[in-house]
PDB file of N, CA and C in Angstrom:
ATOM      1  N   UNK A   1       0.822  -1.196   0.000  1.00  0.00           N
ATOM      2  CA  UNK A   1       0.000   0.000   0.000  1.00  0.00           C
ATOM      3  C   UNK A   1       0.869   1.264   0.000  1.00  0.00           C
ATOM      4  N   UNK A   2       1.999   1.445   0.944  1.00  0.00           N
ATOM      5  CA  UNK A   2       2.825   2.466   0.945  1.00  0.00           C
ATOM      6  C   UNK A   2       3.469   2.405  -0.485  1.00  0.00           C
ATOM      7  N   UNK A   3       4.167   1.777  -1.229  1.00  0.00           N
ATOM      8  CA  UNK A   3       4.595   1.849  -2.604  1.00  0.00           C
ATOM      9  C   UNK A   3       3.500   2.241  -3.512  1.00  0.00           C
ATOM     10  N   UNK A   4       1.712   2.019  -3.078  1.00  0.00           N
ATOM     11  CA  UNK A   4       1.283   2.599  -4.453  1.00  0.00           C
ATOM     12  C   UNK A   4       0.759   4.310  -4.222  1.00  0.00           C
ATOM     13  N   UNK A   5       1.011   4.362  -2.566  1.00  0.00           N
ATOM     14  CA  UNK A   5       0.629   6.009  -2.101  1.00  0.00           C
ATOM     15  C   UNK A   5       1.774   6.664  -3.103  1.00  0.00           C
ATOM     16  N   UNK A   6       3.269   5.967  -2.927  1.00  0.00           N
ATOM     17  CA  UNK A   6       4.424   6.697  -3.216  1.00  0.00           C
ATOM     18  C   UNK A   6       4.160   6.851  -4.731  1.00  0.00           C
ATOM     19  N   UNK A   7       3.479   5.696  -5.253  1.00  0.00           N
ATOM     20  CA  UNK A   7       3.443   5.611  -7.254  1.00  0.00           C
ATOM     21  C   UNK A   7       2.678   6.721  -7.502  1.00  0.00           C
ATOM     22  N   UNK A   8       0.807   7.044  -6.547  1.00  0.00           N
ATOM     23  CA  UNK A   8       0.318   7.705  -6.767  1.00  0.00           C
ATOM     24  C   UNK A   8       1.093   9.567  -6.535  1.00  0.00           C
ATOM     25  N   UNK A   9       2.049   9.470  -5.491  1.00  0.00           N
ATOM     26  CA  UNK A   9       2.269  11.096  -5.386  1.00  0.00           C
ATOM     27  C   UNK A   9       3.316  11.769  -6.493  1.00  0.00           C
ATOM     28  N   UNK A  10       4.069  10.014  -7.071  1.00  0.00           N
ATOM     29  CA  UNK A  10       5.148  10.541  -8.073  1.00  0.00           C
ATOM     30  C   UNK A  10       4.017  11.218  -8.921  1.00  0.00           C
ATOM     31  N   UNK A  11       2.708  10.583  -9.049  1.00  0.00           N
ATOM     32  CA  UNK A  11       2.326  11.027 -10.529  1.00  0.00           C
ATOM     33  C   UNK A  11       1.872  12.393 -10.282  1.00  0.00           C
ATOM     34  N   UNK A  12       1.821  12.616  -9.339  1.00  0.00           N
ATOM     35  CA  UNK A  12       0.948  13.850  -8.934  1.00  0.00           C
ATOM     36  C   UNK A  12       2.148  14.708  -8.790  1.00  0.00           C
ATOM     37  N   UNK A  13       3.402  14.537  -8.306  1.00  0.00           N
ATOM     38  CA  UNK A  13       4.324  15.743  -8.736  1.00  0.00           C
ATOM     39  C   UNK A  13       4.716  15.763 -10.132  1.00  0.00           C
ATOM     40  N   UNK A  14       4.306  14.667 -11.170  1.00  0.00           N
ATOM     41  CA  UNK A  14       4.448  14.765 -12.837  1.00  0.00           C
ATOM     42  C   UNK A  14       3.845  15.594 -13.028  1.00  0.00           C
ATOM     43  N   UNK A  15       2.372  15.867 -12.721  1.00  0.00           N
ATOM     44  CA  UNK A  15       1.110  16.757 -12.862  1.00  0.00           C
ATOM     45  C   UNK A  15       1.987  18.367 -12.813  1.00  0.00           C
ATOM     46  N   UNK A  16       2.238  18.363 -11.561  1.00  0.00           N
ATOM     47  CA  UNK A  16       2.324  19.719 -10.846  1.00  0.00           C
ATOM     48  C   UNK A  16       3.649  20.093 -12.010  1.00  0.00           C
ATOM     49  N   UNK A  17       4.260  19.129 -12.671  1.00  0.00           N
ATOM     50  CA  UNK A  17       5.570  19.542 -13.515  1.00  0.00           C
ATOM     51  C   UNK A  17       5.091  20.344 -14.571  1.00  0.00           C
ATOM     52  N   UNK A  18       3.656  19.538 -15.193  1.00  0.00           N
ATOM     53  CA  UNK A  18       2.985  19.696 -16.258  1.00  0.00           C
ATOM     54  C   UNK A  18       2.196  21.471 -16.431  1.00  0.00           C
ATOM     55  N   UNK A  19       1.938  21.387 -14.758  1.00  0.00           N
ATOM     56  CA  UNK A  19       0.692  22.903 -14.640  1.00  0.00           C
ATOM     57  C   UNK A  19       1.872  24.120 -14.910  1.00  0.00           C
ATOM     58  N   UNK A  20       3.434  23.673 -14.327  1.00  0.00           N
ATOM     59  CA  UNK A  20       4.457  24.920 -14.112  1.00  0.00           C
ATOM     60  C   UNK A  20       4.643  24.918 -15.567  1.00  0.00           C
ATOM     61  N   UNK A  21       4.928  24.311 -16.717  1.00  0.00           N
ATOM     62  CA  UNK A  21       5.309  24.410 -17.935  1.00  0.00           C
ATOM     63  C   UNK A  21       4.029  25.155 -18.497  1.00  0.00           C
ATOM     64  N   UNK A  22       3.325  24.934 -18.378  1.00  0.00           N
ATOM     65  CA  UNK A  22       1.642  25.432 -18.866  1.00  0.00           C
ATOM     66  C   UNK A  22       1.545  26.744 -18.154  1.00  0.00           C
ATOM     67  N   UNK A  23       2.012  27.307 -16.915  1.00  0.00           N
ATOM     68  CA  UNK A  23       1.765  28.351 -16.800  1.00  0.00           C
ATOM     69  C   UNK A  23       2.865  29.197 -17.334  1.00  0.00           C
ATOM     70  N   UNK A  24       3.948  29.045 -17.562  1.00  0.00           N
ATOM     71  CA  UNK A  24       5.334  29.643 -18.519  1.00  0.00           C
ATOM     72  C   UNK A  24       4.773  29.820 -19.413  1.00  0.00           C
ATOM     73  N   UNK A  25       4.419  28.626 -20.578  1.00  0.00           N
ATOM     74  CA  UNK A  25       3.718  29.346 -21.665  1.00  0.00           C
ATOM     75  C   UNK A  25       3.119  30.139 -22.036  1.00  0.00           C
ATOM     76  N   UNK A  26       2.275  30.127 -20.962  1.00  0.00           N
ATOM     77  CA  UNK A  26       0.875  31.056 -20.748  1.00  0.00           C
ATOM     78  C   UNK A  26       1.515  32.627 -20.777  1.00  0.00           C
ATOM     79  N   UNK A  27       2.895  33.101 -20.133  1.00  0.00           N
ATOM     80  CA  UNK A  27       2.939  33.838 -19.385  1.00  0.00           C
ATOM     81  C   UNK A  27       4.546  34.509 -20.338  1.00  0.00           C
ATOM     82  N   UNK A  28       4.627  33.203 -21.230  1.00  0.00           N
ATOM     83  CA  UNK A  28       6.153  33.508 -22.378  1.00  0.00           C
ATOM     84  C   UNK A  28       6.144  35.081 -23.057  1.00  0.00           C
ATOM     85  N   UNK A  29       6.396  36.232 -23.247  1.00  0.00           N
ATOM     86  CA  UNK A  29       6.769  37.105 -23.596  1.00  0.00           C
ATOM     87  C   UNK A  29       7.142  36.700 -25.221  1.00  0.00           C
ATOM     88  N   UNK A  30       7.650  35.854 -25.914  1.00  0.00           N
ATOM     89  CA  UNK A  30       7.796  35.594 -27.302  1.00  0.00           C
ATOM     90  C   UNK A  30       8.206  34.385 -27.198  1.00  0.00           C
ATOM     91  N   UNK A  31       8.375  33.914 -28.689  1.00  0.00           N
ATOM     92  CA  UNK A  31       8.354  32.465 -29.147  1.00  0.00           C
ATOM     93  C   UNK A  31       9.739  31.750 -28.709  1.00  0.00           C
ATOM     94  N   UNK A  32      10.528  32.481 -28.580  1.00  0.00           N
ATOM     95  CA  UNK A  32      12.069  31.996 -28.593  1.00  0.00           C
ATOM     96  C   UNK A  32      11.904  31.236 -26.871  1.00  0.00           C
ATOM     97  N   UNK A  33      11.037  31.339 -25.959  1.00  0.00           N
ATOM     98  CA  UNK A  33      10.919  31.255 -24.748  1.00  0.00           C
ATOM     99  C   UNK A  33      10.363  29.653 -24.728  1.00  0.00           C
ATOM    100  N   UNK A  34       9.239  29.466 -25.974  1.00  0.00           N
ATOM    101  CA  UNK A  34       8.613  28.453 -26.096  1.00  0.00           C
ATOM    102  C   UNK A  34       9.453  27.134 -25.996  1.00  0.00           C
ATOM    103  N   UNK A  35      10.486  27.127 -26.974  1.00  0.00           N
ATOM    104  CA  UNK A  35      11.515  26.340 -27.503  1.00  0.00           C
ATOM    105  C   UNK A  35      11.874  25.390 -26.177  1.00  0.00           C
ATOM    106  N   UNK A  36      12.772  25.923 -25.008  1.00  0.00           N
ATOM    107  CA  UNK A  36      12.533  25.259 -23.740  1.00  0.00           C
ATOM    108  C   UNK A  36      11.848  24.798 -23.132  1.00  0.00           C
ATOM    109  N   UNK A  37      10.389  24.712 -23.423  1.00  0.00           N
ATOM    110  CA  UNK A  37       9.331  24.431 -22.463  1.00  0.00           C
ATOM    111  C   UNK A  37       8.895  22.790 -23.637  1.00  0.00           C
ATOM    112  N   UNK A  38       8.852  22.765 -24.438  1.00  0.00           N
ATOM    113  CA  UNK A  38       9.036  21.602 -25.598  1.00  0.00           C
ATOM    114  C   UNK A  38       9.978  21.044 -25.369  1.00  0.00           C
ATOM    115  N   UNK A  39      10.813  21.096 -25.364  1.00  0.00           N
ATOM    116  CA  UNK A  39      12.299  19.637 -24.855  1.00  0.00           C
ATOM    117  C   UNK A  39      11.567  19.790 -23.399  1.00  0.00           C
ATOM    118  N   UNK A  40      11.110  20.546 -22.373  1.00  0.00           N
ATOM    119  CA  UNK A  40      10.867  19.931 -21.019  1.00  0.00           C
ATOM    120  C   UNK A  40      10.062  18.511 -21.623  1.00  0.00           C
ATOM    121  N   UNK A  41       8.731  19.076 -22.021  1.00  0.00           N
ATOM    122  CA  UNK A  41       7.765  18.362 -22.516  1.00  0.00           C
ATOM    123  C   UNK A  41       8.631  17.339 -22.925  1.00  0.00           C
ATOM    124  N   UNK A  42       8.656  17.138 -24.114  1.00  0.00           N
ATOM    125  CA  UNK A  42       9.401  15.930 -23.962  1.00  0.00           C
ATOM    126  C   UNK A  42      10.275  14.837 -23.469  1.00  0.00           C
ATOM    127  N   UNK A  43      11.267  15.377 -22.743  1.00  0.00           N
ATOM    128  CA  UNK A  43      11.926  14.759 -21.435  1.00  0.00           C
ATOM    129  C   UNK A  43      11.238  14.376 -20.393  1.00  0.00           C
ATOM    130  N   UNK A  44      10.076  15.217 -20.269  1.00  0.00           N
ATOM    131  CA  UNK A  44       9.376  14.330 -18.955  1.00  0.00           C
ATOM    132  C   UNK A  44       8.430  13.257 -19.185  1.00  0.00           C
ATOM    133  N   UNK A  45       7.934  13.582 -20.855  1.00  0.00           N
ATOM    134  CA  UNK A  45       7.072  12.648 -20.744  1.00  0.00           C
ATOM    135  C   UNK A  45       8.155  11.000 -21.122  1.00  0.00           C
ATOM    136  N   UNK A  46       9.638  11.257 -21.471  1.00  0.00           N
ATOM    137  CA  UNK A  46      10.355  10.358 -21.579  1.00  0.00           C
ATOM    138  C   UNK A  46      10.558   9.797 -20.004  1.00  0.00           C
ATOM    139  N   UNK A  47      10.747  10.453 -19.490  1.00  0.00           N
ATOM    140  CA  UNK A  47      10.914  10.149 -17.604  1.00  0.00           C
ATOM    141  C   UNK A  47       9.256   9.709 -17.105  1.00  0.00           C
ATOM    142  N   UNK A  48       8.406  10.224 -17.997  1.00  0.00           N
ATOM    143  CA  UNK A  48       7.252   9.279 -16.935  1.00  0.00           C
ATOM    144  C   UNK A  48       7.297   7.805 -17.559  1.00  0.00           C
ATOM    145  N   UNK A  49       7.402   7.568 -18.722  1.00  0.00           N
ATOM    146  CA  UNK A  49       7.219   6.286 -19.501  1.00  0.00           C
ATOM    147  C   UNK A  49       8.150   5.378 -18.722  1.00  0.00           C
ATOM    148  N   UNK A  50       9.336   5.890 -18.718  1.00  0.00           N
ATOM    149  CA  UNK A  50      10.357   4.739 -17.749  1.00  0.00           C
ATOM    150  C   UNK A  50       9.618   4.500 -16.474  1.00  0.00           C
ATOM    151  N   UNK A  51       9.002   5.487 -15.636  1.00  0.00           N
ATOM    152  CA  UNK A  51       8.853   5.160 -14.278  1.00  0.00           C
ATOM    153  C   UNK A  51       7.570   4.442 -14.621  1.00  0.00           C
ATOM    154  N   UNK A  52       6.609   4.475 -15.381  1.00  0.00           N
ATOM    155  CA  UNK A  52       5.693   3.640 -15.621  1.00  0.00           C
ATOM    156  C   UNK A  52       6.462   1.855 -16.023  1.00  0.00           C
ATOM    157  N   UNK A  53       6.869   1.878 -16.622  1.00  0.00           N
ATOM    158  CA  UNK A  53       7.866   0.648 -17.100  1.00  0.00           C
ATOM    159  C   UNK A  53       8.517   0.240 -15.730  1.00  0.00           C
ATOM    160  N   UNK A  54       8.970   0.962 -15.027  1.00  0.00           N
ATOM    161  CA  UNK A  54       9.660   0.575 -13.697  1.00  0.00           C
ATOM    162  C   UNK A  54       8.551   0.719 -12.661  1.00  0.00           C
ATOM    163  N   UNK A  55       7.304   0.834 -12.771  1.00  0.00           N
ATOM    164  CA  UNK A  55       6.052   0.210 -11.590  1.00  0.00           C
ATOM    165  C   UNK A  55       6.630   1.991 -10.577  1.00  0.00           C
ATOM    166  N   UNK A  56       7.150   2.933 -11.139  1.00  0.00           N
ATOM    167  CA  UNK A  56       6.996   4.078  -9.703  1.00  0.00           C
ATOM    168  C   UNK A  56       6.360   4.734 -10.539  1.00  0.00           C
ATOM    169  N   UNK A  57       5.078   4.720 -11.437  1.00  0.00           N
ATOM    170  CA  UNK A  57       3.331   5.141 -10.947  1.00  0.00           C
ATOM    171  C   UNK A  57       2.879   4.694 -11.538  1.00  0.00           C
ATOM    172  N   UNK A  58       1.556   4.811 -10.881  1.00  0.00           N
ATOM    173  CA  UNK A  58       0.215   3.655 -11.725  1.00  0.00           C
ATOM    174  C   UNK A  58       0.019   3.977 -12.744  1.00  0.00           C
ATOM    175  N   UNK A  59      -0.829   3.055 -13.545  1.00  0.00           N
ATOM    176  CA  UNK A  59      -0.916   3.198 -14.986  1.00  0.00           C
ATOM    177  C   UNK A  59      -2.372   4.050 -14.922  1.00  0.00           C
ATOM    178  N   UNK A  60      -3.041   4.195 -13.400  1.00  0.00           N
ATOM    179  CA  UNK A  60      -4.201   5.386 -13.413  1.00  0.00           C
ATOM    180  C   UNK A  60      -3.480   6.933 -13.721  1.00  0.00           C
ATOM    181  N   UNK A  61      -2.556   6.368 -13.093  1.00  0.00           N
ATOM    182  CA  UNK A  61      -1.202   8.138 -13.151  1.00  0.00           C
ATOM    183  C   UNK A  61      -1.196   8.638 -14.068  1.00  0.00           C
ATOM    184  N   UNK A  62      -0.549   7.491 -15.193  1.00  0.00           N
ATOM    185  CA  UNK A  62       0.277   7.603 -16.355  1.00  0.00           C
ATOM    186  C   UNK A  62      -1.212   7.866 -17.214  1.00  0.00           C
ATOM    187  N   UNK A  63      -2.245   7.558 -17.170  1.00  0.00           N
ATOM    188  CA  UNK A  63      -3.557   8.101 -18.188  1.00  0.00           C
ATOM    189  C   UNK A  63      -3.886   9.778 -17.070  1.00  0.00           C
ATOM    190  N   UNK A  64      -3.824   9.565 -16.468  1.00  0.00           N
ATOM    191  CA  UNK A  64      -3.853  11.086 -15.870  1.00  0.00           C
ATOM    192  C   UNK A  64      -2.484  12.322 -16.510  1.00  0.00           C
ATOM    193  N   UNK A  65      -1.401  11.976 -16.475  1.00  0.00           N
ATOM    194  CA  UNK A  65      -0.341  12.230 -17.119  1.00  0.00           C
ATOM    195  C   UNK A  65      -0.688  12.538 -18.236  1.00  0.00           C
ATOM    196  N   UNK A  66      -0.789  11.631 -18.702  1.00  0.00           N
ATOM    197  CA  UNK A  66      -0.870  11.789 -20.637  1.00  0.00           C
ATOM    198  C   UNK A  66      -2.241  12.638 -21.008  1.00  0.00           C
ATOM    199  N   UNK A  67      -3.073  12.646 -20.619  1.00  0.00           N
ATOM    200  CA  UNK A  67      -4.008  13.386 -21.039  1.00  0.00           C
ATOM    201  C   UNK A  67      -3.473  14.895 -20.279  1.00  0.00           C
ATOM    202  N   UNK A  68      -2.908  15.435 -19.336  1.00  0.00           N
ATOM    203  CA  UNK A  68      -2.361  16.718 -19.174  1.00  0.00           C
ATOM    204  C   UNK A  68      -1.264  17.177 -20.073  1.00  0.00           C
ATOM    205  N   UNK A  69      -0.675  16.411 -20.044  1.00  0.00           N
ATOM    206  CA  UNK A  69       0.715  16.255 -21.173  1.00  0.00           C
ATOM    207  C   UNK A  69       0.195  17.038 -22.344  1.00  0.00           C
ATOM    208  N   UNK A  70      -0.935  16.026 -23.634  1.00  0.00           N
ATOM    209  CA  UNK A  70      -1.626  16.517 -24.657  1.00  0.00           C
ATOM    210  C   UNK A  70      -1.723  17.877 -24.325  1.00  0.00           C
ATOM    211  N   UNK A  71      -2.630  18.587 -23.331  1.00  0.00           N
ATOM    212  CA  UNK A  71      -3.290  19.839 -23.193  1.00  0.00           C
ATOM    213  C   UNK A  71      -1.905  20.317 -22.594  1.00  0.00           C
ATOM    214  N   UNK A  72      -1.029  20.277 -22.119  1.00  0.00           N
ATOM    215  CA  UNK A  72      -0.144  21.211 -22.055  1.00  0.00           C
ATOM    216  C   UNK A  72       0.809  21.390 -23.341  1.00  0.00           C
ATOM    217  N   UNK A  73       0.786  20.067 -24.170  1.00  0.00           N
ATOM    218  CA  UNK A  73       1.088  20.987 -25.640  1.00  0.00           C
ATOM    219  C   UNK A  73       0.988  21.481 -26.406  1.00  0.00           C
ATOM    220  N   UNK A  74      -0.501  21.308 -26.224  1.00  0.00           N
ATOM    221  CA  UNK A  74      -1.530  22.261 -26.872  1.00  0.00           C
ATOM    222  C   UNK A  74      -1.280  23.790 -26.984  1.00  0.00           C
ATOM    223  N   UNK A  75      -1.163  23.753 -25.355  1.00  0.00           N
ATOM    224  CA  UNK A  75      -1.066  25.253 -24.748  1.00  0.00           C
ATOM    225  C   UNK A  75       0.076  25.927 -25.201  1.00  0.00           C
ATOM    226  N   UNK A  76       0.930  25.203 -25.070  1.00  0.00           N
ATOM    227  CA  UNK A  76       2.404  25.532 -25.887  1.00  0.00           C
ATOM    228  C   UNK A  76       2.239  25.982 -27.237  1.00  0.00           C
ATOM    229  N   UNK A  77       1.695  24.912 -28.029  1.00  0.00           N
ATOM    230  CA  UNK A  77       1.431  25.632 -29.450  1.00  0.00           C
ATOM    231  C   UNK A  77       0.509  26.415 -29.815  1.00  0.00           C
ATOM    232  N   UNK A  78      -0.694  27.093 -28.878  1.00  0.00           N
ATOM    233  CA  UNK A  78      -1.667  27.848 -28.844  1.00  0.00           C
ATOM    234  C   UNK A  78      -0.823  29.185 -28.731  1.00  0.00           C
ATOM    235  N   UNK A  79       0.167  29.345 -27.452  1.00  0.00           N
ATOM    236  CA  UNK A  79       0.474  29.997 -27.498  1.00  0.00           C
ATOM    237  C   UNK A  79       1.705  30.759 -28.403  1.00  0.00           C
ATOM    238  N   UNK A  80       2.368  29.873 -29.131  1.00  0.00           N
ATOM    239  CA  UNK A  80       2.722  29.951 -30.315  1.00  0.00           C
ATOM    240  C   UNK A  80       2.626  30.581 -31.359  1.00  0.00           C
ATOM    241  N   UNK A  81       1.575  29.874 -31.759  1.00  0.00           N
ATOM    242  CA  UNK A  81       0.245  30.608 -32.894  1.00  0.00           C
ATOM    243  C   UNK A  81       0.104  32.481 -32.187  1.00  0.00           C
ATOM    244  N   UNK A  82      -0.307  32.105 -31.473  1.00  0.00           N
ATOM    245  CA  UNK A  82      -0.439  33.621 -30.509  1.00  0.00           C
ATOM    246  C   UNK A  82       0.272  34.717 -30.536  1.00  0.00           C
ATOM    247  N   UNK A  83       1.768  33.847 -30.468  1.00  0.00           N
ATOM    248  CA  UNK A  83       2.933  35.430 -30.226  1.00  0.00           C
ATOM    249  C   UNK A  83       3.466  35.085 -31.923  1.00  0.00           C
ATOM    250  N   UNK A  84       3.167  34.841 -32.657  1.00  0.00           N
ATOM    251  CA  UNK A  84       3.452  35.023 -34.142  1.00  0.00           C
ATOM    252  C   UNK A  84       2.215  35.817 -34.781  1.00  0.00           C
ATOM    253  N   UNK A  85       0.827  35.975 -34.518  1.00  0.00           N
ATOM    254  CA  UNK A  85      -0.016  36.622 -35.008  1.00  0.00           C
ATOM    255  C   UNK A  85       0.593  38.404 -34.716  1.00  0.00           C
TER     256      UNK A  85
END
């Protein structure tokens, strides 16, 4: 039980990784800012897949994850679109 509290809080500090990149975007001054927040994105969602593969978080996590993931790259490229108009 204590290993799946610990699986469940990893995923939940993945989350909280996900809301800080999403609010940068939100908050990027121009596009050149974006560029960093995309390799995060990607590196973490490379670091959740391993810890999913290695059982440190549930696979309820990892569908919680991935569906924030999507909408935070969204947001990224929304805001994109945004500071190029």
């Amino acid at each position: 039980r204590s290993m799946q509290a610990k699986a469940k809080n990893r995923g939940d500090d993945y989350n909280e990784l996900l809301l800080d990149i999403s609010k940068r975007a939100r908050t990027a001054g121009d596009a050149t800012e974006l560029e960093p927040l995309g390799n995060e994105l990607n590196e973490l969602l490379e670091r959740v897949v391993h810890a999913l593969d290695t059982d440190r978080i549930t696979e309820e996590g990892f569908q919680s994850f991935s569906f924030l993931w999507s909408v935070t790259r969204d947001a990224v490229e929304a805001r994109r679109v945004q500071l190029r108009a």
